[in-house]
N, C-alpha and C. Protein backbone atom coordinates (compact mmCIF):
# COMPACT_ATOMS: atom_id res chain seq x y z
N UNK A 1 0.83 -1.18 0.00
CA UNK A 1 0.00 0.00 0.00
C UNK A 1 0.88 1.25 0.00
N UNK A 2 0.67 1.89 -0.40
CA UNK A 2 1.47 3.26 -0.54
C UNK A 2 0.86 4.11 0.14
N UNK A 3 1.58 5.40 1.01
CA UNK A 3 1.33 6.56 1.78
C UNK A 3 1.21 6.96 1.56
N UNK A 4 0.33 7.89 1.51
CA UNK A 4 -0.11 9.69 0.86
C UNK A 4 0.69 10.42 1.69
N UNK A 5 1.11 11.25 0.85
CA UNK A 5 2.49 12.48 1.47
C UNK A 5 1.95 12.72 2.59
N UNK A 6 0.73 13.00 2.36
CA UNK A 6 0.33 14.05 3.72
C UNK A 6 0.01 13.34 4.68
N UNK A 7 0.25 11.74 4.86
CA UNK A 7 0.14 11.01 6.14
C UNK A 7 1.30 10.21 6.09
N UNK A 8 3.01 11.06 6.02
CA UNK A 8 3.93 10.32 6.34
C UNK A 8 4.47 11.39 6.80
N UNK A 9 4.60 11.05 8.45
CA UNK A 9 5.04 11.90 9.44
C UNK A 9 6.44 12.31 9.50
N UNK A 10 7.48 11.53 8.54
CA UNK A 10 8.86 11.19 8.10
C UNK A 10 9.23 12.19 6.79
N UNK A 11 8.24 12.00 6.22
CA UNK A 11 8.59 12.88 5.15
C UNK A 11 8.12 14.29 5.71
N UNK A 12 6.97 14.73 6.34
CA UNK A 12 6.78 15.82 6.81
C UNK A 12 8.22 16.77 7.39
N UNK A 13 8.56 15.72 8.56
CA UNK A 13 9.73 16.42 9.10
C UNK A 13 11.07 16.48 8.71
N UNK A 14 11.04 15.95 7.31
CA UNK A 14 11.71 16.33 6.43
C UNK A 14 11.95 17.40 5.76
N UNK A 15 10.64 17.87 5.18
CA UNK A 15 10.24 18.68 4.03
C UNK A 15 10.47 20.20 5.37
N UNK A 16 10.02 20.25 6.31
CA UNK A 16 9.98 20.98 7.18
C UNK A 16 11.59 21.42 8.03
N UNK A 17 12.59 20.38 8.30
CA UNK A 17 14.12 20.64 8.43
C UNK A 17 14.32 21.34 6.90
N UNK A 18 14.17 20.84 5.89
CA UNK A 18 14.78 21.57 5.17
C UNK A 18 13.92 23.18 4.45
N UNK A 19 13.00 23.43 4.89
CA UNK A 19 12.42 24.88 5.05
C UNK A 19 12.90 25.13 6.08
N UNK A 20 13.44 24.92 6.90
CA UNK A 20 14.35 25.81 8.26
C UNK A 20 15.80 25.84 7.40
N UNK A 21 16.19 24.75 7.12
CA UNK A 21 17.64 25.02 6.29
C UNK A 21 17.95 26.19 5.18
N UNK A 22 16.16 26.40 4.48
CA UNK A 22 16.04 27.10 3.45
C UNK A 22 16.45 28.80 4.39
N UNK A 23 15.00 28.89 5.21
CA UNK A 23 14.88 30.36 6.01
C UNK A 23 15.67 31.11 6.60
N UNK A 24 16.38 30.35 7.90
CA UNK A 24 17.54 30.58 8.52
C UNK A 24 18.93 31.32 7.97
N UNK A 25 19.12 30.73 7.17
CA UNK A 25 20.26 31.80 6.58
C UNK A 25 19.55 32.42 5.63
N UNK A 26 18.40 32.62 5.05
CA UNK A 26 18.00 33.66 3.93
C UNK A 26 17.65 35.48 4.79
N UNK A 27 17.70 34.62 6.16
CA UNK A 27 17.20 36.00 7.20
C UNK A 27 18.53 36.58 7.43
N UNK A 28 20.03 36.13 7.09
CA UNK A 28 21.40 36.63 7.65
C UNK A 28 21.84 36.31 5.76
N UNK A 29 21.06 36.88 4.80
CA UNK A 29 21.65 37.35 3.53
C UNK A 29 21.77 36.04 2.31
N UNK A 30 21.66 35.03 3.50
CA UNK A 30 22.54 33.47 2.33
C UNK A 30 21.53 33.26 1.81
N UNK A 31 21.49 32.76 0.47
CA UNK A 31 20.66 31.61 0.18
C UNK A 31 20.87 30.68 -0.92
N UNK A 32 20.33 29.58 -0.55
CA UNK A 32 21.38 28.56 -0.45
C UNK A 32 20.42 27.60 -2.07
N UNK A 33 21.00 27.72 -3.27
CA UNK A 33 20.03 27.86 -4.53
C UNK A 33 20.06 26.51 -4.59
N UNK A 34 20.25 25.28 -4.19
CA UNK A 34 20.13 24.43 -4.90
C UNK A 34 19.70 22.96 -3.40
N UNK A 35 19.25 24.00 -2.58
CA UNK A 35 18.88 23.08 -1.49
C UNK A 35 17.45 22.23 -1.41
N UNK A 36 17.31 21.11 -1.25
CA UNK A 36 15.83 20.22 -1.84
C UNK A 36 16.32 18.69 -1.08
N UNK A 37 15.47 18.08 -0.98
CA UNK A 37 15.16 16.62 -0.54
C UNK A 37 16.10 15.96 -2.17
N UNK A 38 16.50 14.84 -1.36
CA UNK A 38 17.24 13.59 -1.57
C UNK A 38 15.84 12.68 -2.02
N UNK A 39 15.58 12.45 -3.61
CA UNK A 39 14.28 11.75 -3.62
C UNK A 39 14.41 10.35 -3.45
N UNK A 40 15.11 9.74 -3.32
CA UNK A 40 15.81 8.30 -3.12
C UNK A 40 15.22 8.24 -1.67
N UNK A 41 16.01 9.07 -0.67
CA UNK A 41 15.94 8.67 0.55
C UNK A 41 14.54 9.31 1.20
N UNK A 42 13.61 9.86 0.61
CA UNK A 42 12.39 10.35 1.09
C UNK A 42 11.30 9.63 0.66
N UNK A 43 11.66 8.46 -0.24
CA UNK A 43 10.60 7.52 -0.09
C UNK A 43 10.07 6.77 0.71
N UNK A 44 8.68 6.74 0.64
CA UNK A 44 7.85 5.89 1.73
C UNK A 44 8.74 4.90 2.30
N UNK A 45 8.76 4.23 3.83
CA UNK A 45 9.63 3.56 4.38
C UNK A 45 11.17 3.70 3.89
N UNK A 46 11.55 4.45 3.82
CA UNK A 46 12.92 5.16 3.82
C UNK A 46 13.22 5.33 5.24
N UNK A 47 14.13 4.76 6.30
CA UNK A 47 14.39 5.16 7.29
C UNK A 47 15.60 6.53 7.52
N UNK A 48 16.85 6.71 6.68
CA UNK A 48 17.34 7.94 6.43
C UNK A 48 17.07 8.77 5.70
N UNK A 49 16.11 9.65 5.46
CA UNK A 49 16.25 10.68 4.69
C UNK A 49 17.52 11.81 4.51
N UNK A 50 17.56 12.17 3.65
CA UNK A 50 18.57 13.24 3.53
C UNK A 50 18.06 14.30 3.07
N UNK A 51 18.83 15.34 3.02
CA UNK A 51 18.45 16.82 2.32
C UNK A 51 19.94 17.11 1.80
N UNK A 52 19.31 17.77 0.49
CA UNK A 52 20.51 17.96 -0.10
C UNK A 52 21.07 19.63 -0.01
N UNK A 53 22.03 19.67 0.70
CA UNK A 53 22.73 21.36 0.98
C UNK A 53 22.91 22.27 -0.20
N UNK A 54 23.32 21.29 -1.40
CA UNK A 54 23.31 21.75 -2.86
C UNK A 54 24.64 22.31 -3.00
N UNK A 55 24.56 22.99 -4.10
CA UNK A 55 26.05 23.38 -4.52
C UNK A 55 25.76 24.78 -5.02
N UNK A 56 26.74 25.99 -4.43
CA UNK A 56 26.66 27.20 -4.52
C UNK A 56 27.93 27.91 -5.02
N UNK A 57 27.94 29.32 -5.56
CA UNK A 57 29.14 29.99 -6.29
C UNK A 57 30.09 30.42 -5.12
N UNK A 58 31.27 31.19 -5.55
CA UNK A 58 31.89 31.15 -3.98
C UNK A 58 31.55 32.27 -3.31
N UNK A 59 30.92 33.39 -3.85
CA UNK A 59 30.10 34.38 -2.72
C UNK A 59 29.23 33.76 -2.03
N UNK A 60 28.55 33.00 -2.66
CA UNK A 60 27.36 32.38 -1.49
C UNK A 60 28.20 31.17 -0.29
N UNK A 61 29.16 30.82 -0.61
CA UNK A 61 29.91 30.09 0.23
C UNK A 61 30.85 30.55 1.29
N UNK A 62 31.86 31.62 0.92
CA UNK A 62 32.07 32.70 1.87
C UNK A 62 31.18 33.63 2.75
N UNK A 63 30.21 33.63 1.79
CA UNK A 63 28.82 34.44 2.94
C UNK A 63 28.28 33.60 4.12
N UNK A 64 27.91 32.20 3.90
CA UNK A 64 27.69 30.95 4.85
C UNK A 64 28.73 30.81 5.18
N UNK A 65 29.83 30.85 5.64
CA UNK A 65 31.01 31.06 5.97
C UNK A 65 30.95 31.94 7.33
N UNK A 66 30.66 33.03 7.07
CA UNK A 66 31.01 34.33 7.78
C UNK A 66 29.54 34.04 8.66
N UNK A 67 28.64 33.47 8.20
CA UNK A 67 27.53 33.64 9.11
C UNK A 67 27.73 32.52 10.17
N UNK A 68 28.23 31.83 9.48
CA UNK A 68 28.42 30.49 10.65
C UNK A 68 29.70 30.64 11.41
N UNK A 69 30.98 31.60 11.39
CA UNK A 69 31.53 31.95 12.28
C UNK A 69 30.84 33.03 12.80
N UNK A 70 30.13 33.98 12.46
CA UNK A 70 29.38 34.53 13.67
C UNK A 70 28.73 34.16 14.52
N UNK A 71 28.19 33.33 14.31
CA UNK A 71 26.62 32.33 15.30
C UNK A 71 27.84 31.67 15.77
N UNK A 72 29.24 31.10 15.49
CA UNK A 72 29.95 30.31 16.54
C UNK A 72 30.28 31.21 17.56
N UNK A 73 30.64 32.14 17.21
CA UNK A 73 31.28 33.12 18.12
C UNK A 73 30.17 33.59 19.59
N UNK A 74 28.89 33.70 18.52
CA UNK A 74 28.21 33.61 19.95
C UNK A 74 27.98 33.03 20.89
N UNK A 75 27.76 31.96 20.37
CA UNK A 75 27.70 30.86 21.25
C UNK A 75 28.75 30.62 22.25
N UNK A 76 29.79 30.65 21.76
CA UNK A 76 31.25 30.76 22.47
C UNK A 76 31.23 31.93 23.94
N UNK A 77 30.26 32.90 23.73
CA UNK A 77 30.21 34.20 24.79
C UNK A 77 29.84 33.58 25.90
């Protein structure tokens, strides 16, 4: 029997980590163009899903860079 998207609680919190992956740095400038679900691993009874981080130019990589040594630094306070 197959799952309807909208009653697989796995894929939900999937699709949902990676809209936080998306938001989060789009609010500190980044954004990150090629970020999306792993369709292999988001199939029904798939126990690892993945998300894919994607692949970006090197401004957008130095920019995620600089944001993620800032947020370390805080944390560090």
């Amino acid at each position: 029997m197959i799952t309807p998207q909208s009653q697989n609680p796995l894929r939900d919190l999937v699709r949902t980590a990676r809209d936080e992956l998306d938001a989060t740095p789009r609010t500190n400038g980044v954004v990150l163009p090629s970020l999306g679900l792993a369709p292999v691993t988001t199939a029904a009874g798939c126990a690892y899903p993945l998300i894919n981080l994607g692949r970006c130019d090197l401004e957008t990589a130095a920019l995620l860079a600089e944001v993620l040594n800032r947020a370390a630094e805080r944390l560090r306070r």
